[in-house]
Protein backbone atom coordinates (compact mmCIF):
# COMPACT_ATOMS: atom_id res chain seq x y z
CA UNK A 1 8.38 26.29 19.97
CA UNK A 2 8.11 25.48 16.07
CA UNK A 3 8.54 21.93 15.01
CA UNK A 4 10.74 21.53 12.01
CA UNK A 5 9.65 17.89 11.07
CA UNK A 6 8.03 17.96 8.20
CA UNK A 7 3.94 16.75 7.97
CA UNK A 8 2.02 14.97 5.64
CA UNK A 9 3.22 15.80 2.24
CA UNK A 10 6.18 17.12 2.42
CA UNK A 11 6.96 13.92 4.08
CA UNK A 12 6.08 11.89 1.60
CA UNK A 13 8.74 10.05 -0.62
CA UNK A 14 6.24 9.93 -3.35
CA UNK A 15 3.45 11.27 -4.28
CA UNK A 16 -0.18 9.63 -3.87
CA UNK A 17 -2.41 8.67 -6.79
CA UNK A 18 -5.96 8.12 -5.51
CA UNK A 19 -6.89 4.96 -7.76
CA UNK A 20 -8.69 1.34 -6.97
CA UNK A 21 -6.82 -1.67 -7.93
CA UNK A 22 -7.65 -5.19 -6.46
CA UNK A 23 -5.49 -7.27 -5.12
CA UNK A 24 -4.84 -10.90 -3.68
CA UNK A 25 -3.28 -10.55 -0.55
CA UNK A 26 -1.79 -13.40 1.55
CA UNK A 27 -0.28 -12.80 5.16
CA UNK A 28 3.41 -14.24 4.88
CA UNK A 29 3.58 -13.71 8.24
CA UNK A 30 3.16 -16.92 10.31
CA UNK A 31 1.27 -15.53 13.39
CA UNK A 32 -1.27 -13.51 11.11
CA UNK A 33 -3.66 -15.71 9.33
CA UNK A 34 -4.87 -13.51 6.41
CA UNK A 35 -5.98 -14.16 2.34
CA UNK A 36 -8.03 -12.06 0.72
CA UNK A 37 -8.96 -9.97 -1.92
CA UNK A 38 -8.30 -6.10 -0.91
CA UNK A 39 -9.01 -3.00 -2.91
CA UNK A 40 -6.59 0.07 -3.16
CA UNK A 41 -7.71 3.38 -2.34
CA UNK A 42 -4.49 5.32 -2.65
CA UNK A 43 -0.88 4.16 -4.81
CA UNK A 44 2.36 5.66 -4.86
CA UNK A 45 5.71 4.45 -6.13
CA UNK A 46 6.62 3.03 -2.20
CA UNK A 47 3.03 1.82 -1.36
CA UNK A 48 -0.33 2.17 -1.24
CA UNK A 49 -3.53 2.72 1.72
CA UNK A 50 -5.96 -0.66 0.86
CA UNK A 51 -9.21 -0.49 3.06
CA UNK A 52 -10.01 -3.54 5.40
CA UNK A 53 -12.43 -4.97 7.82
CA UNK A 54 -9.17 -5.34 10.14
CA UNK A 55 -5.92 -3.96 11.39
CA UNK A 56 -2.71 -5.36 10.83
CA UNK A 57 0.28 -5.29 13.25
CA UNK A 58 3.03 -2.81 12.31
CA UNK A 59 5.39 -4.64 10.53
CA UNK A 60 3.73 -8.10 9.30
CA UNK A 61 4.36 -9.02 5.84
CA UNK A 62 1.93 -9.22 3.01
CA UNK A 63 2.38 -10.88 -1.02
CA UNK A 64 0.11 -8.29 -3.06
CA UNK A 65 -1.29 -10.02 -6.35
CA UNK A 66 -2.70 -7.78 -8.77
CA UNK A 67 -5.36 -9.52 -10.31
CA UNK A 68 -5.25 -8.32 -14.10
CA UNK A 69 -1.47 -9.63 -14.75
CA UNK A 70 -0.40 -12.26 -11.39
CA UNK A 71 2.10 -9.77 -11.51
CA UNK A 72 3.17 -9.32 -7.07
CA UNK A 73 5.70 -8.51 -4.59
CA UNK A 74 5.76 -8.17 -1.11
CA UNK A 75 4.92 -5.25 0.90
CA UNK A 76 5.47 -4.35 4.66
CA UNK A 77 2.61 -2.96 7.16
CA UNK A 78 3.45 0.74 8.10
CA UNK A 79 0.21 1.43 10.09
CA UNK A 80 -3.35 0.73 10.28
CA UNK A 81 -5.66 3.65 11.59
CA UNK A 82 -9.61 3.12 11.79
CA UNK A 83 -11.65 5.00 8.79
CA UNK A 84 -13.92 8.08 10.35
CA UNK A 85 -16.38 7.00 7.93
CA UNK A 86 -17.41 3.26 8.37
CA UNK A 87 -17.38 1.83 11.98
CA UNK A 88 -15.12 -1.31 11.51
CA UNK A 89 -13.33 -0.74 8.71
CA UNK A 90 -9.34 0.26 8.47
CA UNK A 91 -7.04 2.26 6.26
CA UNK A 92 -4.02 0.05 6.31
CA UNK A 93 -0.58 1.73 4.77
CA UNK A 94 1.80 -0.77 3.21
CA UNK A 95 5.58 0.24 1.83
CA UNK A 96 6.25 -1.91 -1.30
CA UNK A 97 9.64 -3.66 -0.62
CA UNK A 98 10.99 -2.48 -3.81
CA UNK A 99 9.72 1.16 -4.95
CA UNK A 100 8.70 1.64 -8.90
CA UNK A 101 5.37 1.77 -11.02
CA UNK A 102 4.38 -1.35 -9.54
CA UNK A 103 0.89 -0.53 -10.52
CA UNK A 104 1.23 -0.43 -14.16
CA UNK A 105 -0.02 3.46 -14.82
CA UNK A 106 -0.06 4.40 -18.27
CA UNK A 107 1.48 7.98 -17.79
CA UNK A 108 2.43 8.08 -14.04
CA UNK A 109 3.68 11.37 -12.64
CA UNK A 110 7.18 11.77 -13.22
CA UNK A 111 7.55 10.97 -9.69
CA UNK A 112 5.81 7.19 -9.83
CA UNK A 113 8.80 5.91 -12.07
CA UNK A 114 9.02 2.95 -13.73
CA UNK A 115 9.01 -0.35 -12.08
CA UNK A 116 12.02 -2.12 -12.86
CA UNK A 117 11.87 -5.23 -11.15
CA UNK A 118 8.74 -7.03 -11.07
CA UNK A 119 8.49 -9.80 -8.80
């Protein structure tokens, strides 16, 4: 029988802009001792995939700093899955707490939006 849920795409919310921002992360969860500088590897208007040398627990909390204006907000761990490329390394997906252009792109899609609250 035919599933009807939709997959990868055409379940996204937003769509994905491959593009490599750093970041500052901090851990604001206080059983998950993490600070560090991460790098982007995909950004939409809800979140982005950052590569790391670790998972994260569904769920923790992280403060993303973006390193060219302090500007930040807090994000929430969707799912870390382990890269087919590198041995040890993780694609980590984070949902931004508020969606928007967090990232600051010139001429987003029409899709990214603007971000209207910074934090």
């Amino acid at each position: 029988m035919a599933s009807n849920d939709p997959k990868g795409d055409e379940r996204r919310r937003s769509q994905r802009i491959a593009l490599a921002v750093d970041l500052y992360v901090v851990s604001l969860d206080p059983s998950v001792s993490f600070r560090g500088r991460l790098n982007t590897i995909q950004v939409s208007r809800h979140g982005c995939l950052v590569g790391t040398r670790r998972p994260f627990r569904r769920g923790t909390v992280l403060r993303l700093q973006l390193f060219d204006t302090n500007r930040s907000i807090t994000a929430q761990v969707v799912h870390s899955d382990p890269t087919r490329t590198y041995t040890r390394m993780w694609n980590v997906a984070l949902e931004l707490a508020e969606p928007g252009n967090f990232w600051g792109i010139d001429s987003p899609p029409q899709n990214l939006g603007s971000h209207a609250g910074e934090v």
